[in-house]
Structure formats: structure tokens, C-alpha cells
Protein backbone atom coordinates (compact mmCIF):
# COMPACT_ATOMS: atom_id res chain seq x y z
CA UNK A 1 0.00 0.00 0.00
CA UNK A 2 1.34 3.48 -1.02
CA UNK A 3 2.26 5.93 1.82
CA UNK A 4 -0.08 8.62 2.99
CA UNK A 5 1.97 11.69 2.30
CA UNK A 6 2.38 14.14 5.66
CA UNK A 7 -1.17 16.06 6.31
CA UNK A 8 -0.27 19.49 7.37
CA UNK A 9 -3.50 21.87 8.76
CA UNK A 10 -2.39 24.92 8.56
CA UNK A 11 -5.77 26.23 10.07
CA UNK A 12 -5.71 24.54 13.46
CA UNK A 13 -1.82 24.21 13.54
CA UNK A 14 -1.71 21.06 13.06
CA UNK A 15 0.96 18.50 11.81
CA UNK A 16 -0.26 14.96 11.24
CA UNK A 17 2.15 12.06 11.19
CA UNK A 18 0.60 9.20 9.23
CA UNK A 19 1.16 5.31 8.55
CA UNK A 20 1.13 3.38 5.86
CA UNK A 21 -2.82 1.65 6.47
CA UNK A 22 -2.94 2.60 10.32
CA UNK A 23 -4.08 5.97 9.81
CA UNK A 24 -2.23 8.69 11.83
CA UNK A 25 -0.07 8.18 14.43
CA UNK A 26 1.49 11.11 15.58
CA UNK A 27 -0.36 14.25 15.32
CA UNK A 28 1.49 17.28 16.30
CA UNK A 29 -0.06 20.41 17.56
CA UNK A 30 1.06 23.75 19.60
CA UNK A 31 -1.47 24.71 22.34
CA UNK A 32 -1.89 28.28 23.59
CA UNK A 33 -2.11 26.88 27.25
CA UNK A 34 1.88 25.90 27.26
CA UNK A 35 2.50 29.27 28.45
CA UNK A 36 -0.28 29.12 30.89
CA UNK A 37 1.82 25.81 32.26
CA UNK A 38 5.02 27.75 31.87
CA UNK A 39 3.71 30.72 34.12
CA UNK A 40 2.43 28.42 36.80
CA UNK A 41 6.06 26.16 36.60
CA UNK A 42 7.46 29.85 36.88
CA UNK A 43 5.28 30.65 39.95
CA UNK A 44 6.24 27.48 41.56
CA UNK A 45 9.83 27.79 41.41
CA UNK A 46 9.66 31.48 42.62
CA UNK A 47 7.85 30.26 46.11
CA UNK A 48 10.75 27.79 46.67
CA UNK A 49 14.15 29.57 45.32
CA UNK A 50 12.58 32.71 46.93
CA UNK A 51 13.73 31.17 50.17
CA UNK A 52 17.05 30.03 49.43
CA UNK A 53 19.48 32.97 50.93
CA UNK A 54 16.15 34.91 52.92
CA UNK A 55 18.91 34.36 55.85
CA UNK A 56 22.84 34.64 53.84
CA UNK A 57 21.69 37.96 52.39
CA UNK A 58 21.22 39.67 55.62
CA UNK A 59 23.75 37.48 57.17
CA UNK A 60 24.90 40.40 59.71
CA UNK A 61 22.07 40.47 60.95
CA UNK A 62 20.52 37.31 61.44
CA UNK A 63 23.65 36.12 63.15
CA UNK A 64 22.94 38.81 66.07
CA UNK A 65 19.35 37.99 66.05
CA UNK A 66 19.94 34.09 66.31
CA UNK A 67 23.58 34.52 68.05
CA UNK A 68 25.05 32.14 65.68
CA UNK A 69 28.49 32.09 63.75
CA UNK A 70 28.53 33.10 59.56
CA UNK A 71 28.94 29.49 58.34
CA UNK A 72 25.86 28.51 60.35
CA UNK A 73 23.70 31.29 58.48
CA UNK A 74 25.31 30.13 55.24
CA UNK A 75 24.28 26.70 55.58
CA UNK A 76 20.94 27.42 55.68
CA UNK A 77 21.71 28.25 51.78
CA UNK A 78 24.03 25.10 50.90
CA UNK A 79 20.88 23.10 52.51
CA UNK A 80 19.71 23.46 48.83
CA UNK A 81 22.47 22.14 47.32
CA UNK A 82 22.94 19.73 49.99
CA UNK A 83 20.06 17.91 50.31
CA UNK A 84 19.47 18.18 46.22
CA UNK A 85 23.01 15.66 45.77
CA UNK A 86 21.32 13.23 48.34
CA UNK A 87 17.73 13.23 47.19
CA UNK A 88 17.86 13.95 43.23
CA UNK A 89 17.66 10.23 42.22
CA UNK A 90 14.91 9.63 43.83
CA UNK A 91 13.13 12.81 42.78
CA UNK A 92 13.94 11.81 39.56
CA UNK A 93 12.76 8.30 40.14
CA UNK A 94 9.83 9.81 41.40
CA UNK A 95 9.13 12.15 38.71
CA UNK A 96 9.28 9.42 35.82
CA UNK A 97 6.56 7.91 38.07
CA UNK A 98 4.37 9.94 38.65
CA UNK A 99 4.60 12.81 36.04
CA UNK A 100 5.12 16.58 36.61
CA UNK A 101 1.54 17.69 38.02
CA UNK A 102 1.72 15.53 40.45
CA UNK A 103 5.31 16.15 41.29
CA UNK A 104 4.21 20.42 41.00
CA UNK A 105 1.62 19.54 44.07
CA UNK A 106 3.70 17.36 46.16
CA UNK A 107 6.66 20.09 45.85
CA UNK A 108 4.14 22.88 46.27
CA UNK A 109 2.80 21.49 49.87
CA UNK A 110 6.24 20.92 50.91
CA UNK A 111 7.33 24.29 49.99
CA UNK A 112 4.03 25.79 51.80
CA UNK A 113 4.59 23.27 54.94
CA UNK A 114 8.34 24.44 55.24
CA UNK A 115 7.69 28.10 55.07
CA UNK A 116 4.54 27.87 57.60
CA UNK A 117 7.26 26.01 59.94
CA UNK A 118 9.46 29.25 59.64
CA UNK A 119 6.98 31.20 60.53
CA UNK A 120 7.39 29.73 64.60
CA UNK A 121 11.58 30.31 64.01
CA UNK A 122 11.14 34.06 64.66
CA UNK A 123 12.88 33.92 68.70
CA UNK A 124 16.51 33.85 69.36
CA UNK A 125 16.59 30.49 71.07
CA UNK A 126 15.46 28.89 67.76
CA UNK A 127 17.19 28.93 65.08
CA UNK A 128 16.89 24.56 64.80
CA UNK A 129 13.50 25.69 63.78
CA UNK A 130 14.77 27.65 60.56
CA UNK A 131 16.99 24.60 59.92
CA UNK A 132 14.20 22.31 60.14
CA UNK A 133 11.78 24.57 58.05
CA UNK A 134 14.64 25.52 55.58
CA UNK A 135 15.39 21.22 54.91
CA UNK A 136 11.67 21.02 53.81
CA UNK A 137 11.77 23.52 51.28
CA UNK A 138 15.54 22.37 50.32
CA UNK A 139 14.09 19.26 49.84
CA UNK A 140 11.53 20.59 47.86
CA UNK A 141 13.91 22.36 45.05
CA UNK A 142 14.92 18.54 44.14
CA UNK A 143 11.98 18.15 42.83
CA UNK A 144 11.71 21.58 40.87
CA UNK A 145 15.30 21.52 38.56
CA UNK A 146 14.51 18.96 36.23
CA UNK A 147 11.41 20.16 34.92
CA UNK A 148 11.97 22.97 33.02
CA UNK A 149 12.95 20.42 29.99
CA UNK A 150 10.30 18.44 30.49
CA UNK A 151 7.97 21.04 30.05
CA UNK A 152 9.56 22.22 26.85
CA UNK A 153 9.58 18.94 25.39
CA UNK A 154 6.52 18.16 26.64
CA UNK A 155 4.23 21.39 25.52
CA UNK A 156 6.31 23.14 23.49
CA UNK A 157 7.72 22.39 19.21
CA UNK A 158 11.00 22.10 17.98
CA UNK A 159 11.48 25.87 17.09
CA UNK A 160 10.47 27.18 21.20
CA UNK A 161 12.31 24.04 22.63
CA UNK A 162 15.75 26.59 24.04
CA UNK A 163 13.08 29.14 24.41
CA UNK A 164 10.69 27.38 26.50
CA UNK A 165 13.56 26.08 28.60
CA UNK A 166 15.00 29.50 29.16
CA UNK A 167 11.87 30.79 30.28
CA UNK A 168 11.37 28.04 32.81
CA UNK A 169 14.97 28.51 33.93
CA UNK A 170 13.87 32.09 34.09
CA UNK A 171 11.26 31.51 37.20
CA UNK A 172 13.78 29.73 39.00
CA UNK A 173 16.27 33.40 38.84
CA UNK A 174 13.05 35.28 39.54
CA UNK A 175 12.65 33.09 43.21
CA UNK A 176 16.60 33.61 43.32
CA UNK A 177 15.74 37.70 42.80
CA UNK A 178 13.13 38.20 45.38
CA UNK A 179 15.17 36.34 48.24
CA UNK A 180 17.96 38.95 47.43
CA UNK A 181 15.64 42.05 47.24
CA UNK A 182 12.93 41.23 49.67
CA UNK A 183 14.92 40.37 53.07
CA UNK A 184 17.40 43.36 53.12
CA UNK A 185 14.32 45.69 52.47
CA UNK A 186 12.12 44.09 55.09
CA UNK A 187 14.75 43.00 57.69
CA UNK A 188 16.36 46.34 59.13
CA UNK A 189 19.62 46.00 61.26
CA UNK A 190 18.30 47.54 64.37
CA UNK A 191 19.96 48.11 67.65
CA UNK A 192 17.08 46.16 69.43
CA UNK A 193 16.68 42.34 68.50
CA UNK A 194 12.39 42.87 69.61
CA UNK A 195 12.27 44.88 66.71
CA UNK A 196 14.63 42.55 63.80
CA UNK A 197 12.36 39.60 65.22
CA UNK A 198 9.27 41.89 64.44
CA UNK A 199 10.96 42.47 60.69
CA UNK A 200 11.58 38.39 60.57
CA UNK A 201 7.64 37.53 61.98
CA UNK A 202 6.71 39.48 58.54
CA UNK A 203 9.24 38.50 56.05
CA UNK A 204 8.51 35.01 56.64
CA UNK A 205 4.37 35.08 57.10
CA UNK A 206 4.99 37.33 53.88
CA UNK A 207 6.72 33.83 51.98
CA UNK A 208 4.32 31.51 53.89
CA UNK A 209 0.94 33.22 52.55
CA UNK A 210 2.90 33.16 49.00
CA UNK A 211 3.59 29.42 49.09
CA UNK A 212 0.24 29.02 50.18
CA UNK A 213 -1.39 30.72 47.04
CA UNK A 214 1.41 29.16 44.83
CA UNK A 215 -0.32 25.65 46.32
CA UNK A 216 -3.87 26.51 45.15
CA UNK A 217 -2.85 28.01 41.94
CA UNK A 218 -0.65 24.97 41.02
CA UNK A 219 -3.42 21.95 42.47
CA UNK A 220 -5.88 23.40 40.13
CA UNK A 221 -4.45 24.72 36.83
CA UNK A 222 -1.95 22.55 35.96
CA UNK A 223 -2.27 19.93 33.36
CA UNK A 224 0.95 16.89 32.87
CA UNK A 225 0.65 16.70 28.67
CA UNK A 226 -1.41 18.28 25.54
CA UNK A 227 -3.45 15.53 23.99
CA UNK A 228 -1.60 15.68 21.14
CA UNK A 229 2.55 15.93 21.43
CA UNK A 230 4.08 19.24 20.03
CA UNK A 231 6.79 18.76 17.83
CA UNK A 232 8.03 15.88 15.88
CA UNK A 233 10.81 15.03 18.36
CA UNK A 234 8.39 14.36 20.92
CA UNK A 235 6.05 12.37 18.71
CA UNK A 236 9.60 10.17 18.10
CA UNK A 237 9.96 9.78 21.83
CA UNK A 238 6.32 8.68 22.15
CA UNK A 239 6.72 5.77 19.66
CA UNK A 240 9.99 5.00 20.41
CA UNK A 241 8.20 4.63 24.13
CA UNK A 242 5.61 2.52 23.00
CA UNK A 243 7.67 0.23 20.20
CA UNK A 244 9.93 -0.52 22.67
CA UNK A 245 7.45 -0.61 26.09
CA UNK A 246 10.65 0.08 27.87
CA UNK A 247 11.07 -0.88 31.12
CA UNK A 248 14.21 -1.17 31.57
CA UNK A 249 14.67 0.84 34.73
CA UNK A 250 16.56 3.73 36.37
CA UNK A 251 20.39 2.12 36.26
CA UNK A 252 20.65 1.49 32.07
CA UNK A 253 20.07 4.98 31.06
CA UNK A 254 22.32 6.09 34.16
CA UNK A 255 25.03 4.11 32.46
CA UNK A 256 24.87 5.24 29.15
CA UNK A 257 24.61 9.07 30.86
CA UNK A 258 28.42 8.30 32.72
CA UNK A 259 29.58 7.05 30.10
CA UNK A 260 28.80 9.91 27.56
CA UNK A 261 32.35 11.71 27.73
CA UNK A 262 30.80 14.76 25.90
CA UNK A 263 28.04 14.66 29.03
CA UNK A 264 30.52 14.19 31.51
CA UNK A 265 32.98 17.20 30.42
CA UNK A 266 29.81 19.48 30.51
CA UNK A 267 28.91 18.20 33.84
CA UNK A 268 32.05 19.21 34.99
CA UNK A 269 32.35 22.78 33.27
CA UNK A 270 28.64 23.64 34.08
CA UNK A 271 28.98 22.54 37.40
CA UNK A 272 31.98 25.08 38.30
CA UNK A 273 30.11 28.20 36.86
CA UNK A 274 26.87 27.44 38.07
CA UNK A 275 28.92 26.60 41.43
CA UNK A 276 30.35 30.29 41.52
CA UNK A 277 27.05 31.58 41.27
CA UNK A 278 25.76 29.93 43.94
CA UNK A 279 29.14 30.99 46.04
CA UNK A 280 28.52 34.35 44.91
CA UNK A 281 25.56 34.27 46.12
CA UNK A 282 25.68 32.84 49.35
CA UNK A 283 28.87 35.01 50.66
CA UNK A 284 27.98 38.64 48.68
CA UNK A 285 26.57 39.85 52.37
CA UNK A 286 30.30 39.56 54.02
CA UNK A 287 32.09 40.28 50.56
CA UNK A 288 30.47 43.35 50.12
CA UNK A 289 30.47 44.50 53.81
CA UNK A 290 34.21 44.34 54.01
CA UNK A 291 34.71 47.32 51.96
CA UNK A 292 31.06 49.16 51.92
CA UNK A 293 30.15 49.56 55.65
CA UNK A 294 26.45 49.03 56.42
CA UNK A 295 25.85 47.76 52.89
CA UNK A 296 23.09 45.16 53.52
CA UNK A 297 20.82 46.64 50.93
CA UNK A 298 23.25 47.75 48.59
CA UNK A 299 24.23 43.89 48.56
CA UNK A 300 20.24 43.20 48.11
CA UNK A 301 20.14 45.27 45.04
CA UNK A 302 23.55 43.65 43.52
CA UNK A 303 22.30 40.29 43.55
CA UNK A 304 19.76 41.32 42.06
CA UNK A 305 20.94 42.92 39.63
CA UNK A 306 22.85 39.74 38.86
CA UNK A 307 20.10 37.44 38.54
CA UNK A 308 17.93 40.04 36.67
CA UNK A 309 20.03 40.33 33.64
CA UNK A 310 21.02 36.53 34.28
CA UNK A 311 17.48 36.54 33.13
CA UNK A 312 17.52 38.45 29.77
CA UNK A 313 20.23 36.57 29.19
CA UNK A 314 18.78 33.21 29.26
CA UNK A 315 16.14 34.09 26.87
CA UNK A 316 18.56 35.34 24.71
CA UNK A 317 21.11 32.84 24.66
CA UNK A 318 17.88 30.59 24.20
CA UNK A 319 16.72 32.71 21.05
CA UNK A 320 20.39 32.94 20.00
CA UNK A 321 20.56 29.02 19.80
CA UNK A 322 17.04 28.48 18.71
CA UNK A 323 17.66 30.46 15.37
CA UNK A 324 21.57 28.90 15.11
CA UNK A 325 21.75 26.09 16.89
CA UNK A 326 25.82 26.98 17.26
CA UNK A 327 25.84 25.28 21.11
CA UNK A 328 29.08 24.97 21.86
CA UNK A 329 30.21 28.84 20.26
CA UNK A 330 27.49 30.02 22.11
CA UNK A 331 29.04 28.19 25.24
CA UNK A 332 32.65 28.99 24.56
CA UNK A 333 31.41 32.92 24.35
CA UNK A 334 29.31 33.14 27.32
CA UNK A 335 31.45 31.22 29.57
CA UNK A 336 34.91 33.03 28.65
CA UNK A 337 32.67 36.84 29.15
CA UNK A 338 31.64 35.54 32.40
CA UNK A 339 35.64 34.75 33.48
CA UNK A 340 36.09 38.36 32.38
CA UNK A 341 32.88 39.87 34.52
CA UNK A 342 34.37 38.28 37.63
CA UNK A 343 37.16 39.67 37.50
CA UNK A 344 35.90 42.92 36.73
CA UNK A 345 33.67 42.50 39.77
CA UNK A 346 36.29 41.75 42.07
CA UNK A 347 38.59 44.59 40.95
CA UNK A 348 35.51 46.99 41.24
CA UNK A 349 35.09 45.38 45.16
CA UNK A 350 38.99 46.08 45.82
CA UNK A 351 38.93 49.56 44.34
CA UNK A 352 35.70 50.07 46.75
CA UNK A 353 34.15 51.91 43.36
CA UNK A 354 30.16 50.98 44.38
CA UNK A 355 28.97 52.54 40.63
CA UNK A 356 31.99 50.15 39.09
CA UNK A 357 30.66 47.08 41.63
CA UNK A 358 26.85 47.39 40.39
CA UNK A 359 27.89 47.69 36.42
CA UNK A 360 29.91 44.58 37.05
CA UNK A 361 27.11 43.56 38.57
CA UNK A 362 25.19 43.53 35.75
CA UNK A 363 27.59 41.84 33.21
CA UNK A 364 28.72 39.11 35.09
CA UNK A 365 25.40 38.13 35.84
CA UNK A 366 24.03 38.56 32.35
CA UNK A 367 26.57 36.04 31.27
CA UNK A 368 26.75 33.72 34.34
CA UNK A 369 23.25 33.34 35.37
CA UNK A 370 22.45 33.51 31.18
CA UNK A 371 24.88 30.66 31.17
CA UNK A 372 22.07 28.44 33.14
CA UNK A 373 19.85 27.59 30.22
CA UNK A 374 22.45 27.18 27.84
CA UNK A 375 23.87 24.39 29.97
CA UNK A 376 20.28 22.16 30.38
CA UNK A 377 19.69 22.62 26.51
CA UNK A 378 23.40 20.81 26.10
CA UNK A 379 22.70 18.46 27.98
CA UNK A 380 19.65 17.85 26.25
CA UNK A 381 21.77 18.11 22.79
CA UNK A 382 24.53 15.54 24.24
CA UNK A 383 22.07 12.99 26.01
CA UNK A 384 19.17 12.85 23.31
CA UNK A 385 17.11 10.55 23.39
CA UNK A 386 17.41 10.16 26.88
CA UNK A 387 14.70 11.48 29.82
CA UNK A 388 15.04 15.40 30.49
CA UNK A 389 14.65 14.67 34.07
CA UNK A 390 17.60 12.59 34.08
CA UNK A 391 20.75 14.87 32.55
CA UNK A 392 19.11 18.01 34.08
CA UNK A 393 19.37 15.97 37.39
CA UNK A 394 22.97 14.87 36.96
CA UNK A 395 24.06 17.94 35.53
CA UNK A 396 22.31 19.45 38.69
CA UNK A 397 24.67 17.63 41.17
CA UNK A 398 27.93 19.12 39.59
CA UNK A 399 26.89 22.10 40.14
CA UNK A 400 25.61 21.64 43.64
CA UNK A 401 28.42 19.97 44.71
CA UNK A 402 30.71 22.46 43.18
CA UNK A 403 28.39 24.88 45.01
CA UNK A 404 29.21 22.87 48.53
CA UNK A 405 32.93 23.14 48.40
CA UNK A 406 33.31 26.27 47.01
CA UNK A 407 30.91 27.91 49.60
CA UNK A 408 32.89 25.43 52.46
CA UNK A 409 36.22 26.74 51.43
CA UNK A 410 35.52 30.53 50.01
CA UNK A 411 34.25 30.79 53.47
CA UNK A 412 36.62 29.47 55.57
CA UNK A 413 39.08 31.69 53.39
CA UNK A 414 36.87 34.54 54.22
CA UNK A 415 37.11 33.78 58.09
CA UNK A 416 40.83 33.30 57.95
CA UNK A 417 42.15 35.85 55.80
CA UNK A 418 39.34 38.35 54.23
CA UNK A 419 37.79 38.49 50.77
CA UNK A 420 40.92 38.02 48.34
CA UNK A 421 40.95 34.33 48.31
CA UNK A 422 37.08 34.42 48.24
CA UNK A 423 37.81 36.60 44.68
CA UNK A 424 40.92 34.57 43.41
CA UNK A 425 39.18 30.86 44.36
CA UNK A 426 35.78 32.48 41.79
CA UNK A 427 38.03 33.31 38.85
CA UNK A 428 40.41 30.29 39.10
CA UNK A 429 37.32 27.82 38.99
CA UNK A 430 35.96 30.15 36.35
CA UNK A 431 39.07 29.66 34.60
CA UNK A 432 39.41 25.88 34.89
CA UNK A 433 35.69 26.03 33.73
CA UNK A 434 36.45 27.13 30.45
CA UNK A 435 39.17 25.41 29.61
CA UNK A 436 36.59 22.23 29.87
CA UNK A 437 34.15 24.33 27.96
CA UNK A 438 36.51 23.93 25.06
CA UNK A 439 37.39 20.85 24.92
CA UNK A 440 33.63 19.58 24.96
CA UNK A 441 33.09 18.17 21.35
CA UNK A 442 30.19 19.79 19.42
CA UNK A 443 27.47 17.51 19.64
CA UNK A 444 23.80 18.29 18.44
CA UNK A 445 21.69 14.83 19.28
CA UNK A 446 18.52 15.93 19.04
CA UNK A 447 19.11 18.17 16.47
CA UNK A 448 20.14 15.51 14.22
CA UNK A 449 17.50 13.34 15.18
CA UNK A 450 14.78 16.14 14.09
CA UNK A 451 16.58 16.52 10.40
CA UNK A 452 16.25 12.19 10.39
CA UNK A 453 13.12 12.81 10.81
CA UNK A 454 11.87 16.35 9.71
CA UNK A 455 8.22 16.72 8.40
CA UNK A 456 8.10 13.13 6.73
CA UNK A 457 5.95 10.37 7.29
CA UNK A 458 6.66 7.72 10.38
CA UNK A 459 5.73 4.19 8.92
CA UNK A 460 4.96 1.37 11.50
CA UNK A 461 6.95 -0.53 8.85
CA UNK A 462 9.74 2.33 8.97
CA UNK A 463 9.85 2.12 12.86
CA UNK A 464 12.71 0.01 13.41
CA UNK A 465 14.77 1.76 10.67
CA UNK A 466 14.18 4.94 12.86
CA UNK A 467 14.85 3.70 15.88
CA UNK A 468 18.04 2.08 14.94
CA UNK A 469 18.79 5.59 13.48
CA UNK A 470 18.05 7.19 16.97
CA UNK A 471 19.93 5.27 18.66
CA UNK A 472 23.05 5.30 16.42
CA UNK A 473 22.93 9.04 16.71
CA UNK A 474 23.40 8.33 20.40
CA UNK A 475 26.15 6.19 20.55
């Protein structure tokens, strides 16, 4: 029987993949609700990084208020990355269980359960209470990284795929931006502790009522899949799911993940810039007050700053690769201009220039918080066509591990001897960084599996040829 030819309805935006005498398989359609889902994923992640440094950010003062040393108020920040290396697999486990709206919920009531739990923290005597309440919602950000992919792949066609990501990447900066601004404005350094405990009973009702509304909003607006898949890739990945009815596990494509050298080298570069930024953030409070007495604010505003542009510049690295798909010149570019905006920034800290120190401000973090997207859609590239969930949860460790023992040992340096080893420790893992950057090989997956496959007809007959195809591509 002669082939149906590709149906394209360019009325209802729809792309039909057809059989030869099994009618259609595969149809492909864009729905205007993805960016409905996008907003809400955006939302989510806002409630739960919004709480990440509500304490490191005004780190003077909560250790008077809580009479606790520096690195105890910093680890209230590496919780996140702590408890994401311990719990990812089984988040991610979890995840390719039971889907993302289910996931969204579960991490939702966490989220709102951990911040209600901070809300009883706010007396001197207790600061186990803002550990306890801090591990919940730590917890909770396992289960938040790897989606951003999945949504894109999920809801969104092969032209918005970087796009898509970038903007989901983008709610997790916008959580990062109100936990700098929010806390220094609402938290003053007063000379009685009554009144910074007053400041900390609102800041943290404040977050509690907004995880709260994050919870309703999320439980019933959020849907796990279209009907109909959006792009061809993901029409691939749906019968390559159901020619296969894989069940092969959790350890198999873990394997073929470690030993991806490509994967691995990224892993490793990503995880050392995305590491800085997390350092960065965690220790800007006592790097900035060393040379700008009674800076608390000032520090609020920088880090935002950083994560604000970090946000144009994920959708525009995302655009930027959407249009050119040039990944790894894209990476090569982006990671060596963020080498060269920290060391800007720490020369604008030393000459204690605070107009030099916010325009640094605003390169580095264009490049360095721009660089997060860029690194989950090569991963994607490298890994295809393996789960999201899985190299955005891998890739994830590096950098929180990076994150761990930079912020362990940039802060000990900062104890010991002031902020010039916390400065030279950020560029020289910067530097290291993108030496690996260059040395990753060039490797478009997913890309290549699109062209296999383009706009043409998927035969039940043809299946096995395209698998095989697929899976040479990965090897």
C-alpha cells in the first residue's frame, strides 16, 4: 500500500504524522495553554528559590538575632544544594513515576509546609526551627530543577524548545531575585533584636501566605501533557516509548549518561560556573560588607541585579541558539565573558568603586546566570534521546556539589584571611571552567535526530529503521 503523504492543517496548527494503512499516528499540535503551564512552573519555582538565601543575604544580621556564627547562616543556603546531591535520584525516580503535576503539588505542599514552619523560628533560642523549616523547602527544590525540559519537550515544538527552557529557567532566577531584594528591604539591622524579630515575623508570614497561594494556583491549573505531542521530536519519543514498552529501569540509562564523555565534560564545566554563582551568592553579604560599611541593601540590590540580567540573558542565549543552533560557540562565548565579569567585579570590590561594583554587577550576571539555560539545553543536545529529568538531574549535582565546596572553602578563606581568596578561588574555577568548555566536542543529538526525521511520514513498517537511526545518533 502506497504511503499517505504528511497532512499538514495549517488552520488549526496542526501537523499529522501518518502510517502506511494505520491511519495517523502522531499528530502534532502547539497549544496556547503551554504558556499558561510555563507561568504556573514559573510561579512554583519562585515560592521555593525565593527562600534560598532569605537568611545569607542579611547574614549580619541574622547572626545577632539568632547569636550564631557566619557558616551557620550560610548553611541554611548550601541546605539546597545539599540535600538536592542526596535526594535527586529519587526525585527523579519519582518524577518518571508519577509525572510533573503531580510532582508540582507534592513540591508545592512541601514548599508551603516548610515556610509555615518558619513562621514559629522568629525567637533567638530557635534557630533549629529555621533549619528544620529551611530542609523542607531544600528538599523541595529537588523536585523543581529537572522540569523545566520536560515542560519544553513536553508542551512546546522544535522551534520554542531553548526558548521554552529559558523561560522556565527564568522563574527559577526570579525566586533567586526576590530572596535577594525582599529580606534586606524588610529585615532592618536595628539596635534592638524585639524589633529585627518583628521584621523576621513578617518576612517570613509574607513567603508563607505566598507558598500558600502558589499551592492553590498549582493543584488546580496545571495539566501533565497536551493531547496531542508538540513537535516531531516528541512524537519520536512517544513511539519510540511505546515500540519498545521500555522498562528497563533507572540504572541502564544512568550508564549510558556516565559514560557519555561529551556529558561528563559538561557536567564538569557547568557545574563550576553554576557553582560560583551559587558561592557568589551565598557570601555577597560579608564580601560586600568588608569594603562598603552598612551595605546590607546595597548587597540586596547587587544580587539582584545579577540574577535580573542573568534573566535576559537566558532568553537570549535561548533565542540565540534556537535560530543557530551553534551550542558549543554560544558556550565557549558566554562562559569566557563571564571569566572576564568576575574579574571585573572583584577589581571593582577592591577599588571600593560601588557605581563600578553594580555595572559589574550587571555583566557578570548577564553572562553567568544567562549561562544556566544554555547548559540544560546541552545536555539535552549531548544525552538525546534520553529522559530530560535525568541529565538536568545529573548535571544538577555538579553544580551543587561544586556549590558545597566552594561555599565550604571561600568561606573558611573569608574567616581566615578576608575576601581576596574568596575573589581569586571564583576566577580560578571560572578559569578551569572554560578550559573544559573547550574541549567539549560539538554535539547536536537531538538536532540531528529532528533533520532524520523532519516533516516526513513515520511508517509502522519504517519504525525500526528509525529507531536504529536514533539510537546510532546516540552512541
Amino acid at each position: 500500500m502506497r504511503a499517505e503523504k504528511t497532512a499538514r492543517g495549517e488552520a488549526d496548527g496542526v501537523t499529522a504524522v501518518t502510517t502506511e494503512g494505520r491511519g495517523i499516528v502522531g499528530p502534532v499540535k502547539l497549544y496556547k495553554r503551554r504558556w499558561l503551564m510555563l507561568a504556573l512552573f514559573i510561579l512554583y519555582s519562585t515560592s521555593i528559590n525565593g527562600q534560598w538565601i532569605e537568611y545569607s543575604i542579611i547574614s549580619n544580621i541574622a547572626t545577632r538575632y539568632y547569636n550564631v556564627s557566619n557558616f551557620a547562616i550560610d548553611c541554611t543556603a548550601m541546605s539546597y544544594m545539599f540535600y538536592y546531591v542526596i535526594f535527586i535520584f529519587p526525585a527523579t525516580y519519582l518524577l518518571e513515576r508519577i509525572g510533573i503535576r503531580r510532582t508540582l503539588i507534592l513540591g508545592s505542599c512541601m514548599s508551603c509546609l516548610g515556610a509555615w514552619i518558619k513562621t514559629f523560628a522568629v525567637a533567638p533560642d530557635r534557630f533549629y526551627v529555621v533549619l528544620i523549616g529551611q530542609s523542607i523547602v531544600a528538599i523541595t527544590q529537588v523536585l523543581m530543577l529537572p522540569i523545566p525540559g520536560r515542560i519544553a519537550a513536553k508542551w512546546f515544538g522544535s522551534a520554542e524548545l531553548s526558548t521554552a527552557t529559558s523561560v522556565g529557567v527564568f522563574g527559577t532566577q526570579l525566586g533567586v531575585s526576590v530572596s535577594f531584594l525582599f529580606p534586606p528591604m524588610l529585615v532592618k539591622n536595628h539596635e534592638s533584636i524585639e524589633d529585627i524579630g518583628s521584621d523576621l515575623s513578617f518576612l517570613s508570614l509574607s513567603i508563607a501566605i505566598a507558598a500558600t497561594a502558589n499551592l492553590l494556583l498549582v493543584g488546580l491549573l496545571f495539566q501533565e501533557e497536551p493531547e496531542l505531542p508538540p513537535s516531531e521530536t516528541r512524537a519520536l519519543q512517544k513511539l519510540i516509548g511505546c515500540a519498545e514498552q521500555s522498562d528497563e529501569g533507572f540504572l541502564p540509562p544512568m550508564k549510558r549518561l556516565f559514560g557519555n564523555s561529551s556529558f561528563l565534560i559538561l557536567c564538569n564545566s557547568y557545574g563550576l560556573s553554576i557553582g560560583v554563582l551559587n558561592a557568589v551568592a551565598t557570601l555577597l553579604n560579608q564580601m560586600f560588607l568588608v569594603h562598603f560599611r552598612n551595605g546590607e541593601e546595597d548587597a540586596g540590590r547587587i544580587g539582584l541585579l545579577i540574577v535580573v540580567t542573568g534573566m535576559v540573558g537566558s532568553i537570549v542565549f535561548g533565542m540565540i541558539l534556537d535560530k543557530t543552533h551553534k551550542f558549543k560557540e554560544t558556550a565557549v562565548s558566554v562562559y569566557a565573558l563571564t571569566f572576564l565579569g568576575q574579574i571585573v567585579f572583584a577589581a571593582a570590590m577592591f577599588l571600593e568603586l560601588k557605581w563600578m561594583v553594580y555595572l559589574a554587577a550587571v555583566f557578570l550576571g548577564f553572562f553567568m546566570s544567562g549561562y544556566l539555560a544554555l547548559g540544560y539545553e546541552m545536555a539535552v543536545e549531548y544525552t538525546y534521546p534520553e529522559a530530560e529529568t535525568l541529565s538536568a538531574g545529573v548535571l544538577n549535582i555538579a553544580n551543587n556539589v561544586y556549590g558545597i565546596v566552594l561555599v565550604v572553602l571561600l568561606s573558611y578563606g573569608m574567616d581566615e584571611s578576608g575576601d581576596v581568596p574568596v575573589h581569586v578561588g571564583l576566577c580560578l574555577a571560572l578559569m578551569v571552567g572554560l578550559v573544559l568548555t573547550v574541549m567539549t566536542k560539538d554535539e547536536q543529538r537531538r538536532q540531528d535526530a529532528r533533520k532524520t526525521t523532519g516533516s516526513s511520514s513515520v511508517k509502522f513498517s519504517d519504525l525500526p529503521l528509525v529507531l536504529e537511526t536514533v539510537k546510532t545518533v546516540a552512541t
